[in-house]
Protein backbone atom coordinates (compact mmCIF):
# COMPACT_ATOMS: atom_id res chain seq x y z
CA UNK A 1 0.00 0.00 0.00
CA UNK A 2 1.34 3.61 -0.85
CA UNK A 3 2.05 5.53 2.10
CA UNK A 4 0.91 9.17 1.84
CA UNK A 5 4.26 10.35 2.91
CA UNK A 6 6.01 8.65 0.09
CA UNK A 7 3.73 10.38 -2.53
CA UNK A 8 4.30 14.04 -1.05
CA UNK A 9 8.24 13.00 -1.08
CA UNK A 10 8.24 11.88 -4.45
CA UNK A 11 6.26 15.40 -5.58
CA UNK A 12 8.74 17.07 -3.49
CA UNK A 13 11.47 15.42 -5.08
CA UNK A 14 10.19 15.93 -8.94
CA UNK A 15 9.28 19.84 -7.97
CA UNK A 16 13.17 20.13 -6.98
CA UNK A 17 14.50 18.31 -9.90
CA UNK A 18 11.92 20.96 -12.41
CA UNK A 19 13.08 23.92 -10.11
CA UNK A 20 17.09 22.81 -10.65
CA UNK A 21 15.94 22.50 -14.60
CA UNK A 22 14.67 25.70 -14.48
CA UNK A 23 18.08 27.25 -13.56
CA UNK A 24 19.99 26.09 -16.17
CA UNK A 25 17.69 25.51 -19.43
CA UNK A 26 18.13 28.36 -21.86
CA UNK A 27 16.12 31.21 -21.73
CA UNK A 28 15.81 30.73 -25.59
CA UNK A 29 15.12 26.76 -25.48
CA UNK A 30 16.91 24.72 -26.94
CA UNK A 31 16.46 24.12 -31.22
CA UNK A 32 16.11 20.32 -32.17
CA UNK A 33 15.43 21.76 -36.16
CA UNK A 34 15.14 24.92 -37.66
CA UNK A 35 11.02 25.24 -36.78
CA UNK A 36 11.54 22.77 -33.34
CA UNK A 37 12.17 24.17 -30.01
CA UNK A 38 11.80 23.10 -26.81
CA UNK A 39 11.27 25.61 -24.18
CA UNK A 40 10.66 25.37 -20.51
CA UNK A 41 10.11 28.14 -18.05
CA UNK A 42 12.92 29.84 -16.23
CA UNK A 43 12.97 30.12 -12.69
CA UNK A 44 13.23 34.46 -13.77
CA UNK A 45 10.03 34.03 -15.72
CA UNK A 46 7.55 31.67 -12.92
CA UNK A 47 8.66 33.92 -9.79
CA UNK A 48 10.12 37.43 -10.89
CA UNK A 49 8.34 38.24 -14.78
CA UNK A 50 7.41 41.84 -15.09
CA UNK A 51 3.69 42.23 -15.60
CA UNK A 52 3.07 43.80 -19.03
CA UNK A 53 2.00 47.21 -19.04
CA UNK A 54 -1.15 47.84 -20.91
CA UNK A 55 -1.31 50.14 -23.65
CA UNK A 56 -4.79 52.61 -23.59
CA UNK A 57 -5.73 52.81 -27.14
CA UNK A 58 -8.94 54.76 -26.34
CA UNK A 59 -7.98 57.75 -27.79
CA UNK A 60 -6.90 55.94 -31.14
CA UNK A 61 -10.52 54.09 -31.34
CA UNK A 62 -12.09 57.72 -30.75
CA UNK A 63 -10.15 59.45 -32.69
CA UNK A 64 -10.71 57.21 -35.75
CA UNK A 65 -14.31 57.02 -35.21
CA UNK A 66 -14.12 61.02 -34.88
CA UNK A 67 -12.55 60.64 -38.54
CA UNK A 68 -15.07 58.57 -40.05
CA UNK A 69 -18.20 60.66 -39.12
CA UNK A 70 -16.41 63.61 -40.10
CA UNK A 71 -15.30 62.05 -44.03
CA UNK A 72 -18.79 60.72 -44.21
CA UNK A 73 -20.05 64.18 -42.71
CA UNK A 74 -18.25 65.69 -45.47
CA UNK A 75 -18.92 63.24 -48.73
CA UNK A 76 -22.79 63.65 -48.01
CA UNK A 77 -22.18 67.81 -48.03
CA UNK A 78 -20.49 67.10 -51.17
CA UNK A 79 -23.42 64.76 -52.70
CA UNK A 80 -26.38 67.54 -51.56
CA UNK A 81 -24.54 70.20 -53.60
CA UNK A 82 -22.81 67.81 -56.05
CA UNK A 83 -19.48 70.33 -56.02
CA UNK A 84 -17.54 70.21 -53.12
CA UNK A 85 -16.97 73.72 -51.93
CA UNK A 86 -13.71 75.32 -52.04
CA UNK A 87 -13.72 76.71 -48.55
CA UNK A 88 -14.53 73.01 -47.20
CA UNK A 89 -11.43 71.94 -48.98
CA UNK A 90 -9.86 74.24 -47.33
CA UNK A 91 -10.43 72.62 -44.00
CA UNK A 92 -7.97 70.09 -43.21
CA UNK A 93 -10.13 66.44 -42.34
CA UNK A 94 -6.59 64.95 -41.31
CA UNK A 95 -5.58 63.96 -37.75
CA UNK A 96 -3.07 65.62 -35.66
CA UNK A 97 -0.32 64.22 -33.06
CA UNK A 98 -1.82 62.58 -30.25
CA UNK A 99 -0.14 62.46 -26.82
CA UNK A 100 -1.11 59.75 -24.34
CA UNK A 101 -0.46 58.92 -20.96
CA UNK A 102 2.33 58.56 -19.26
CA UNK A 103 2.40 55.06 -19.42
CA UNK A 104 2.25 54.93 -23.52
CA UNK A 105 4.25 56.05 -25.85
CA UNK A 106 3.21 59.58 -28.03
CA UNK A 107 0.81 58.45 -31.07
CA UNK A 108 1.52 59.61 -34.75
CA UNK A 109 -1.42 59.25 -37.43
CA UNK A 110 0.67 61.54 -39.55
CA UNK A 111 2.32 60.05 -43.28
CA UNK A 112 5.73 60.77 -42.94
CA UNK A 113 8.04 62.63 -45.26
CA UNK A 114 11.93 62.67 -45.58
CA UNK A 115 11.71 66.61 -45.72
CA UNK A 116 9.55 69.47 -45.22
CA UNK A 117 8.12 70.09 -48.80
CA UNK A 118 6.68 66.50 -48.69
CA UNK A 119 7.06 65.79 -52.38
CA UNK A 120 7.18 61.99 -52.70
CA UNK A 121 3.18 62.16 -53.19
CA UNK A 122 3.37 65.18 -55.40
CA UNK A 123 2.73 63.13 -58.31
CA UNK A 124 -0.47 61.72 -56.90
CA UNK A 125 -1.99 64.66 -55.87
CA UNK A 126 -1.31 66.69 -58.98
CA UNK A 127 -3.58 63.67 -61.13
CA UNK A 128 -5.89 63.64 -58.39
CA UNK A 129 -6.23 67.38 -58.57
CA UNK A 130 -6.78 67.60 -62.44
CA UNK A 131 -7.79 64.37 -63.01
CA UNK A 132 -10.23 65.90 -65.24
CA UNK A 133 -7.81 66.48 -67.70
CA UNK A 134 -6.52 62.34 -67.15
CA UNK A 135 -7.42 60.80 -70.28
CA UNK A 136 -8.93 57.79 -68.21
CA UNK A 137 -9.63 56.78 -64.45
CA UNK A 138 -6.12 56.79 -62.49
CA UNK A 139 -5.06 54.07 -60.04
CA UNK A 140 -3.86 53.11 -56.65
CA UNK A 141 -2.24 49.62 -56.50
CA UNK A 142 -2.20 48.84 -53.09
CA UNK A 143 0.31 45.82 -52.81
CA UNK A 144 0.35 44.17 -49.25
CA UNK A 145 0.73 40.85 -47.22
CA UNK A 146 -2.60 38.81 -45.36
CA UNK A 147 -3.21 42.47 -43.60
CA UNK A 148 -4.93 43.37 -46.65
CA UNK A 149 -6.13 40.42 -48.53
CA UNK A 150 -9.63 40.15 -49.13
CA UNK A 151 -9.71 43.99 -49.33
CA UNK A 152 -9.22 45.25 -46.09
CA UNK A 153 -7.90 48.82 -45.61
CA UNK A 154 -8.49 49.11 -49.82
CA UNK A 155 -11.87 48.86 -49.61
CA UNK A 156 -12.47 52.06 -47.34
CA UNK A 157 -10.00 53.93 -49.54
CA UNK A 158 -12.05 52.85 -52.52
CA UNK A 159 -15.23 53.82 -50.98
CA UNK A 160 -14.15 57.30 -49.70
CA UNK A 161 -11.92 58.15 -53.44
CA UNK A 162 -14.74 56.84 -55.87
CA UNK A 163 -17.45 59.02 -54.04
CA UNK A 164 -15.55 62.43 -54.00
CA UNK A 165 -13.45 61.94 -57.23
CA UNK A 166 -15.50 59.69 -59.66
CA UNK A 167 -15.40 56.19 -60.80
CA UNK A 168 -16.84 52.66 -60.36
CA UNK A 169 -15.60 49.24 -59.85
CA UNK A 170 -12.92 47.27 -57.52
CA UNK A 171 -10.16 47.64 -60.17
CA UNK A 172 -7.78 44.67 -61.02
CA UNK A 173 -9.07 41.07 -59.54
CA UNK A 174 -7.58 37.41 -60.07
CA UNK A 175 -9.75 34.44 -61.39
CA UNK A 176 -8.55 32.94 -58.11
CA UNK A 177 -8.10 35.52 -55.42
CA UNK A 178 -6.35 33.67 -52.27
CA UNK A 179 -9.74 35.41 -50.44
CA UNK A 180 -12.34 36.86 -51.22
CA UNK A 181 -13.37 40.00 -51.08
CA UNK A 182 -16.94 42.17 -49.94
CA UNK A 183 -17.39 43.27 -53.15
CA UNK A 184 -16.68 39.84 -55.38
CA UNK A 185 -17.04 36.02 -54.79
CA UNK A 186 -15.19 33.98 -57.30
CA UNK A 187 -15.53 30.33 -57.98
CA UNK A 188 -14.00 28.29 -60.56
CA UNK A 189 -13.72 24.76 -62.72
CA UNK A 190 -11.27 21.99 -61.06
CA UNK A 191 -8.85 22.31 -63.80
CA UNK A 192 -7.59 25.66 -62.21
CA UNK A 193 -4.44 26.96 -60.75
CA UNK A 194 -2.66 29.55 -59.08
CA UNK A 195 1.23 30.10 -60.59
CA UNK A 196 2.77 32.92 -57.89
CA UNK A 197 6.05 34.71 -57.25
CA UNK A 198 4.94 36.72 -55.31
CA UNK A 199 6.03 34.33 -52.18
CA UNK A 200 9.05 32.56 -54.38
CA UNK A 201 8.39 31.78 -58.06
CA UNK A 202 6.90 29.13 -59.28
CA UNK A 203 8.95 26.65 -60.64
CA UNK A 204 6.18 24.94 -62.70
CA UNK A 205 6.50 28.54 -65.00
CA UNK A 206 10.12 28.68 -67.28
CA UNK A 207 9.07 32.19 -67.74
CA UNK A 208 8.76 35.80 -65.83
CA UNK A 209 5.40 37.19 -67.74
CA UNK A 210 3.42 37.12 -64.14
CA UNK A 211 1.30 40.86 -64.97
CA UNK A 212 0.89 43.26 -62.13
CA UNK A 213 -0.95 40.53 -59.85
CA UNK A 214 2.58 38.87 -59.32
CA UNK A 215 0.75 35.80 -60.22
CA UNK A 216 -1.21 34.00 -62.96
CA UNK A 217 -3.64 31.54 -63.48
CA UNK A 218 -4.52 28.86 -65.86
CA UNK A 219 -7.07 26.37 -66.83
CA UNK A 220 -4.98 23.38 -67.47
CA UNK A 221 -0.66 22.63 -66.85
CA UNK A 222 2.00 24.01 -68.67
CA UNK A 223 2.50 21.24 -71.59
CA UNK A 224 3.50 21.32 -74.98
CA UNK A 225 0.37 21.11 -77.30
CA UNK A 226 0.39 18.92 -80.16
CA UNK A 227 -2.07 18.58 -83.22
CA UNK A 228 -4.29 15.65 -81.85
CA UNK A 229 -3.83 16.98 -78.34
CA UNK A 230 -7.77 17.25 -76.50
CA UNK A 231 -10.02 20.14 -76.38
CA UNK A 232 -9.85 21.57 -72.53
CA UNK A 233 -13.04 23.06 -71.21
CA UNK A 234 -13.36 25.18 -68.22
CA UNK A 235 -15.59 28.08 -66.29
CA UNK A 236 -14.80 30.94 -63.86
CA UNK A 237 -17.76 32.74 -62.13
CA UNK A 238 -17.59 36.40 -60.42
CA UNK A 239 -20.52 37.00 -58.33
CA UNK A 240 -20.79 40.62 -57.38
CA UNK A 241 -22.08 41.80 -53.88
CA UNK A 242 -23.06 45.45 -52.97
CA UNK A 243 -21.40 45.59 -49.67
CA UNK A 244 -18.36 46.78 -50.94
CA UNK A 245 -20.49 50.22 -51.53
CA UNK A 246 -23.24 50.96 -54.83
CA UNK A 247 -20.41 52.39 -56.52
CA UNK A 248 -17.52 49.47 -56.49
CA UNK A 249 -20.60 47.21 -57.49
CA UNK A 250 -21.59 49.90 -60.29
CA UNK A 251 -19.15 48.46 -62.58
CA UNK A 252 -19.79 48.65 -66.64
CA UNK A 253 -17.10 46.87 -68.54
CA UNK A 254 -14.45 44.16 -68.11
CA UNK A 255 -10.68 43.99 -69.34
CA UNK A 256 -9.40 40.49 -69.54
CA UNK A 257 -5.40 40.22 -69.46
CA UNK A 258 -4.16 37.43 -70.88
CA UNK A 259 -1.23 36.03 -72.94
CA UNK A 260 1.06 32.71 -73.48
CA UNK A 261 -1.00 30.54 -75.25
CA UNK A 262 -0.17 28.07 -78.08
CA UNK A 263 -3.03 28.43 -79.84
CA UNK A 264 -6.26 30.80 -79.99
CA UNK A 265 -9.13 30.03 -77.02
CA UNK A 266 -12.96 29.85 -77.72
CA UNK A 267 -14.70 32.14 -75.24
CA UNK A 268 -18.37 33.24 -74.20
CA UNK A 269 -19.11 35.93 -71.28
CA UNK A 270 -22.79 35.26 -70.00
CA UNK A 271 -25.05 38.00 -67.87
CA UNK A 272 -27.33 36.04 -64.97
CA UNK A 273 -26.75 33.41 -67.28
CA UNK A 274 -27.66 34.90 -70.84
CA UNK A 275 -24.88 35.24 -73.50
CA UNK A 276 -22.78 38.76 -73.52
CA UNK A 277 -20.45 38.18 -76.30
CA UNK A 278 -18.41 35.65 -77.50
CA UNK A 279 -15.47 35.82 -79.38
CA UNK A 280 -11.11 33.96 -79.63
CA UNK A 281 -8.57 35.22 -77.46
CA UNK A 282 -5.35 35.88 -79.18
CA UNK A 283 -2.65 33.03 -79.32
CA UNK A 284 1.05 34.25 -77.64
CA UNK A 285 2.13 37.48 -76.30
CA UNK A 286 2.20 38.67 -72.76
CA UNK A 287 0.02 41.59 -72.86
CA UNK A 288 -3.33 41.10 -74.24
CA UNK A 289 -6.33 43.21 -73.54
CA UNK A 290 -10.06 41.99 -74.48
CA UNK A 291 -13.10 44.48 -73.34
CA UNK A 292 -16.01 43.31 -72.57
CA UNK A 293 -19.62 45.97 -72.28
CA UNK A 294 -21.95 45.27 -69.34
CA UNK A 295 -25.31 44.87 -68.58
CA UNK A 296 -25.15 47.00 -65.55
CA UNK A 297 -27.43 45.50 -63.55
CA UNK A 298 -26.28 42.06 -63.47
CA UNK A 299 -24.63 40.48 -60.60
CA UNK A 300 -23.70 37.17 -61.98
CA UNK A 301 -20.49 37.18 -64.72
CA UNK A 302 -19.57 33.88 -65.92
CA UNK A 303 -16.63 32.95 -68.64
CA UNK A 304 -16.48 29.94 -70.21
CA UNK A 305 -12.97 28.66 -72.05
CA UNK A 306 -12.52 25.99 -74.53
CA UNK A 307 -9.14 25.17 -76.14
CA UNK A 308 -6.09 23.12 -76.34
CA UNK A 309 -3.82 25.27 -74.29
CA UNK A 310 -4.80 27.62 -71.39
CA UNK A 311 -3.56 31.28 -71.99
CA UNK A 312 -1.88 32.98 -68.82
CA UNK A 313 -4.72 34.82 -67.08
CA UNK A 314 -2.95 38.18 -65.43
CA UNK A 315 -5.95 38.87 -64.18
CA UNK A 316 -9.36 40.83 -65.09
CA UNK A 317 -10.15 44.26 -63.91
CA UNK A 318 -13.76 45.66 -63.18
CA UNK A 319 -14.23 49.32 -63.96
CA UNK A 320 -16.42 51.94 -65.06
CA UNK A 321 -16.28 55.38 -65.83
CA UNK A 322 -13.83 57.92 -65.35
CA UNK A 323 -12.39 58.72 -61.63
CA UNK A 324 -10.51 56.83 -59.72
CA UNK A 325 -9.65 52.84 -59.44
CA UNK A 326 -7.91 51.80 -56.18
CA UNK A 327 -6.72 47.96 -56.33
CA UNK A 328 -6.12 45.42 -53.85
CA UNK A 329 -3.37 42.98 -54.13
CA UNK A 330 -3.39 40.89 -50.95
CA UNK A 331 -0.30 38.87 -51.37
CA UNK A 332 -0.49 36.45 -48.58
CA UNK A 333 2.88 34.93 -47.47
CA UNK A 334 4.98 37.41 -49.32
CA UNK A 335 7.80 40.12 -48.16
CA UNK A 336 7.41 42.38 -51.34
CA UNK A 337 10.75 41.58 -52.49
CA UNK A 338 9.48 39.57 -55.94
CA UNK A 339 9.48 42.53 -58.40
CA UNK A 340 12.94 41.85 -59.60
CA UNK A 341 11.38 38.18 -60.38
CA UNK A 342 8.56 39.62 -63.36
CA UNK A 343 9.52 40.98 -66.58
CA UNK A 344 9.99 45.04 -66.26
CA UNK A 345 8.82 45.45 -69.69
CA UNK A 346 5.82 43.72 -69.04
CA UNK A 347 5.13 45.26 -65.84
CA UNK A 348 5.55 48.71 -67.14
CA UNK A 349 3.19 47.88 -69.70
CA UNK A 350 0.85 46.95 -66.81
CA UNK A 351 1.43 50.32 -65.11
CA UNK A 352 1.24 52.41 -68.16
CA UNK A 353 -1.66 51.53 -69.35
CA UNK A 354 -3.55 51.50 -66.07
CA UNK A 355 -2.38 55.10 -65.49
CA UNK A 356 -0.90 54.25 -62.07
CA UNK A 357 -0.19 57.30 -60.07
CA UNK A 358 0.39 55.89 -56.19
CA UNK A 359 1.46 52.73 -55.34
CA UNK A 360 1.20 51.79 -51.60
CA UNK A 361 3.57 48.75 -50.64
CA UNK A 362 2.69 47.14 -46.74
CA UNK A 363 5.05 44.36 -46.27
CA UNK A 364 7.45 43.11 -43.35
CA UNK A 365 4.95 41.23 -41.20
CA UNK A 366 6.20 37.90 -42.86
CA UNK A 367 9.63 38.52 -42.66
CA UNK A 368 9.19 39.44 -38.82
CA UNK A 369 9.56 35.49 -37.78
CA UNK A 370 12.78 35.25 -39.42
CA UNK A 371 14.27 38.51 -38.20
CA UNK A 372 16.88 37.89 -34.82
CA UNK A 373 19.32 40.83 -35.39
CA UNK A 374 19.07 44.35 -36.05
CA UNK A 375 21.61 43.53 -38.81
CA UNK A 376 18.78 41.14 -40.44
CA UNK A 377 16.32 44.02 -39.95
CA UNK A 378 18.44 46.45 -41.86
CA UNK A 379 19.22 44.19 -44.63
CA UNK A 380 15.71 43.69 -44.91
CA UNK A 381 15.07 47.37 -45.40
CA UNK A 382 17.90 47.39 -48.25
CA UNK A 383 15.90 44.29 -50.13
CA UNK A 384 13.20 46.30 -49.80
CA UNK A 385 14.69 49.68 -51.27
CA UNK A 386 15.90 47.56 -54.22
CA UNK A 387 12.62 46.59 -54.62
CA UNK A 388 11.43 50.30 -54.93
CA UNK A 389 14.32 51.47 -57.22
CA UNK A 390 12.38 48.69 -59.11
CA UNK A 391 9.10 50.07 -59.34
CA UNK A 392 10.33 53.55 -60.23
CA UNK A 393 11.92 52.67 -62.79
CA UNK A 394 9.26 50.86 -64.53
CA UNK A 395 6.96 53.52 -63.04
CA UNK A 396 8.06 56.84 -63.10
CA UNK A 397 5.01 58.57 -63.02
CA UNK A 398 3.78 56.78 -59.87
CA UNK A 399 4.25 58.14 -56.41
CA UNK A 400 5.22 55.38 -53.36
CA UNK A 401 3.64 55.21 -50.64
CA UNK A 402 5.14 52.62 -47.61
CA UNK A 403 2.99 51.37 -44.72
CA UNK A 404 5.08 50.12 -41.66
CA UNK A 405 4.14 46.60 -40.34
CA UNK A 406 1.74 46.25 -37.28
CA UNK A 407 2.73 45.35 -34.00
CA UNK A 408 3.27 41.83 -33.46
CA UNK A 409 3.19 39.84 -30.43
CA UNK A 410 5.05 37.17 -29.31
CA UNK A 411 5.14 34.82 -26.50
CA UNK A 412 7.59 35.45 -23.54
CA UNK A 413 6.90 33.19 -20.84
CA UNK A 414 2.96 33.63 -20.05
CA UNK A 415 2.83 37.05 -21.92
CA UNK A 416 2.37 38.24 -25.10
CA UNK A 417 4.37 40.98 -26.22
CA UNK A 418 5.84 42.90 -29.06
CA UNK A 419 8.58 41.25 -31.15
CA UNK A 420 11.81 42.18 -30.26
CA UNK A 421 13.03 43.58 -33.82
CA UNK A 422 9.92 45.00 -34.75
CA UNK A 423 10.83 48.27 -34.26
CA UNK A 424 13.99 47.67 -35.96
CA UNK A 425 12.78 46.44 -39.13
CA UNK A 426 10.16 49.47 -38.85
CA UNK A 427 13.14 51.77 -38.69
CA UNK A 428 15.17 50.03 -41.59
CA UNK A 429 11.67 50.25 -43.93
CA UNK A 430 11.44 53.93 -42.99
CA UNK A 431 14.87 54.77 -43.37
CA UNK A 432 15.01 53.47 -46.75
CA UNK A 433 11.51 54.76 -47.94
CA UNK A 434 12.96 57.95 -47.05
CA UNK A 435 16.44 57.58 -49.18
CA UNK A 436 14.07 56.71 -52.20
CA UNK A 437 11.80 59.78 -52.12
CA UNK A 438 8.84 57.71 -50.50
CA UNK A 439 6.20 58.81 -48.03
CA UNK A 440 6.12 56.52 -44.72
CA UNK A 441 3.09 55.89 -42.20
CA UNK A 442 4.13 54.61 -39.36
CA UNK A 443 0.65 51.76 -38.67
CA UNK A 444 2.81 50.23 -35.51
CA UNK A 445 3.01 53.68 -33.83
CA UNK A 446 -0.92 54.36 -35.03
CA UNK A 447 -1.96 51.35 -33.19
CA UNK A 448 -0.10 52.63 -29.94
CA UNK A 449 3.03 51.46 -30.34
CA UNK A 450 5.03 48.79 -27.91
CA UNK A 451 3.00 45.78 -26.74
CA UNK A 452 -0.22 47.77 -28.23
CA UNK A 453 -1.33 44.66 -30.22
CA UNK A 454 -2.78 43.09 -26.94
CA UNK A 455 -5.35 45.91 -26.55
CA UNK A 456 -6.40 45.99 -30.11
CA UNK A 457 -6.97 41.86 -29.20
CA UNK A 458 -9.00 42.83 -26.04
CA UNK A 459 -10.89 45.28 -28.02
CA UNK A 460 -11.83 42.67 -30.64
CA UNK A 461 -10.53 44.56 -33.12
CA UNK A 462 -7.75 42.43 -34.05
CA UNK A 463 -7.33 38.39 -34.21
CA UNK A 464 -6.32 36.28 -31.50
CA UNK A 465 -2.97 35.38 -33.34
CA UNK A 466 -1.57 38.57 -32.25
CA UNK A 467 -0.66 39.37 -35.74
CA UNK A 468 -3.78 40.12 -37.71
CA UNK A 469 -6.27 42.96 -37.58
CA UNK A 470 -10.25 41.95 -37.53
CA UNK A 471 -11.87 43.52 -40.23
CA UNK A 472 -13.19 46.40 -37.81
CA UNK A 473 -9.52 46.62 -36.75
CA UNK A 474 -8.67 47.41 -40.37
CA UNK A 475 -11.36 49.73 -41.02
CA UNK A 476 -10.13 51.74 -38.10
CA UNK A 477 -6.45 51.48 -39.66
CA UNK A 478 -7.84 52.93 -43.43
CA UNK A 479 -9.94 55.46 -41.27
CA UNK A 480 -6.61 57.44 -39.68
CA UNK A 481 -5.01 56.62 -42.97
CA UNK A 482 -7.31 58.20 -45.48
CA UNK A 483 -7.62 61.03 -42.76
CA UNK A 484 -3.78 61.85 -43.30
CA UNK A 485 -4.19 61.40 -46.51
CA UNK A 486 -7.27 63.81 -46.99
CA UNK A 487 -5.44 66.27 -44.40
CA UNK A 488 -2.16 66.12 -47.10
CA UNK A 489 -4.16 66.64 -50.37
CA UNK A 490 -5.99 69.88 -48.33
CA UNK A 491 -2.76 71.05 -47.64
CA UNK A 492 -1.31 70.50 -51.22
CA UNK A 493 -4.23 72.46 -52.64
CA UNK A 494 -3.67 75.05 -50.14
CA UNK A 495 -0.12 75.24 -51.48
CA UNK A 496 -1.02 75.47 -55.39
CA UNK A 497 -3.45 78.29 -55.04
CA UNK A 498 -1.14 81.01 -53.13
């Protein structure tokens, strides 16, 4: 029979033995592979941790709020009198430096410049403010990681630009979108595919034709066609939802970008299922366009393929009349270092002929995990400059906007806090954004800074992987960015008329 006093030795005994572990295992555990690691709590961490300091991120949450009536307070004035008056323009909508308490650190919802003129978004604003002279609609491309896919932060930009300055549509969408979006639910044919580089190229594709999507898709595998070869069939359906707003729903016509086919493709574009047009996309190339004229109130698009080779899909953009087109690229996995990886000549194409004049690039959160040194952060910030000198070369006209990545928490001991090198790969984006003439908002020091991420969790505003923002998080985030934004164009205007 066990003797009680045995048990409470043997507890006693095991206790000591995890207490004597806890002195010497390594406060960074110990790596059995590169993704392996076995951790166990420190004798520091179960008796002496310092309790995390909360962040207060009321004034953020009011603030933006504050914004949003105000925009929307603003766009309706505009719609009752159908010109926006010149005095209102006048008034700045932007937000302002916030100080909090003692406890936080001081708040910026300010874009950033490298000097005091704040040129890098001249460009921009100089369409924006005659784009009545544009010869068509100009566009945003808003390239980002998972923060943004299924339109998230894009959308509210979309909604706020299209009903002050004109125009209709979500802009350029893939066949098969990694998510979907508010505005458009896509479903496809089994024979589909996705071929990225936007997260490492594809090896599948022995080519670098991959549009301004930074992917492609196709309806059956890379395979040389022969004579007898078989007749490949296959659909892709958009289904188009008004909760992105009337006006991204409002769309009238379709451009399909395509190329790299061996042979010519049969085609039909149905309406709530009655035939559009039909017609045979081009064989070869790798910049096709083929326009399609819409029923306008039909919510169901459906395009149906036959032929012996699948073109390369770039992707098919959704538009309507003049103003402006602001496009989501959610790129999920990637660090926005693939634009050395797609053929410049193609992608200027791409940017030329969509009129680009801002591009917004929000990457680092992936490369975060993989980040131990503020020597890795820095080099991270040069990848990323090389990246830019990319894009302005290829598009000149364009003005660059960079979006810092959100906080991000990780797990020390029972609490969740900030990663250690966030800040330093913040600093490394910034300072080279800045050394290529780009305009920087900071979103970690919007959402309140260090360890802020476990408020915006609290709040429900952002997941419970301490990484990702729910979509009223992100709504908040395009809120106090459009308000800087707005508050910026004001003051441009301001500028041009003395």
């Amino acid at each position: 029979m066990q003797k009680p006093l045995h048990t409470l030795l043997f507890v006693f005994c095991v206790c000591l033995v995890l207490l004597g572990i806890s002195f010497i295992f390594p406060e960074k555990g110990v790596f059995i592979t590169n993704t392996l690691n076995i951790r166990f709590p420190t004798f520091q961490s179960l008796f002496h941790q310092k309790k995390i300091e909360k962040v207060d991120i009321s004034k953020i949450i009011e603030l933006a709020d504050e914004e949003d009536k105000a925009v929307e307070a603003l766009v309706l004035k505009k719609d009752s009198v159908s010109v926006l008056d010149s005095s209102e323009l006048e008034k700045p909508i932007g937000t302002k430096l916030m100080a909090t308490s003692a406890s936080t650190v001081q708040l910026s919802t300010e874009i950033q410049y490298k000097n005091e003129n704040k040129s890098a978004l001249t460009k921009f604003f100089d369409a924006l403010a005659h784009i009545d002279n544009e010869p068509k609609s100009i566009r945003i491309l808003h390239y980002g990681d998972s923060q943004i896919e299924g339109d998230r932060i894009t959308d509210y930009l979309r909604l706020k630009l299209q009903n002050q300055f004109g125009g209709e549509g979500p802009g350029l969408v893939s066949f098969m979108p990694v998510a979907s979006s508010v505005i458009n639910k896509m479903s496809w044919s089994p024979t589909w595919d996705r071929y990225p580089v936007f997260a490492g190229k594809d090896k599948r594709v022995n080519h670098s034709n991959f549009g301004a999507l930074a992917h492609i898709t196709r309806f059956s595998a890379y395979n040389t066609m022969t004579d007898t070869g078989s007749i490949k069939s296959a659909w892709v359906k958009i289904m188009t939802s008004k909760n992105g707003g009337e006006k991204a729903a409002a769309y009238k016509k379709m451009k399909l970008f395509y190329g790299g086919s061996q042979s010519k493709t049969y085609m039909e574009l149905y309406e709530n299922g009655t035939l559009n047009s039909s017609d045979s996309l081009l064989a070869g190339g790798n910049f096709n366009i083929k326009e399609f004229k819409l029923n306008q109130s039909a919510l169901l698009h459906e395009f149906r393929f036959k032929g012996k080779d699948s073109p390369d899909f770039y992707g098919i953009s959704l538009e309507g009349g003049k103003g402006v087109m602001v496009d989501n690229f959610g790129l999920r996995g990637s660090s926005g270092t693939f634009f050395n990886q797609i053929n410049f000549s193609q992608l200027k194409n791409f940017y030329d002929y969509l009129n680009v004049k801002l591009i917004i690039l929000q990457f680092g959160g992936n490369s975060l995990p993989y980040i131990e040194t503020p020597e890795q952060a820095a080099n991270f910030g040069k990848y990323l400059k090389y990246q830019i000198g990319i894009i302005k070369k290829v598009a000149p006209q364009a003005s660059i906007l960079v979006i810092g990545p959100a906080d991000m928490s990780v797990k020390l001991g029972t609490e969740y806090v900030t990663h250690p090198q966030l800040e330093n790969l913040r600093d490394a984006i910034k300072q080279n954004a800045f050394e290529m003439d780009c305009a920087f908002f900071d979103m970690y020091a919007c959402m309140g800074g260090r360890n802020s991420m476990l408020a915006w969790v609290e709040q429900g505003i952002a997941a419970r992987d301490y990484i990702h923002f729910s979509p009223a998080g992100a709504r908040k985030i395009a809120v106090l960015l459009y308000a800087s934004l707005s508050k910026d164009y004001n003051n441009y205007l301001k500028k041009e008329k003395q």
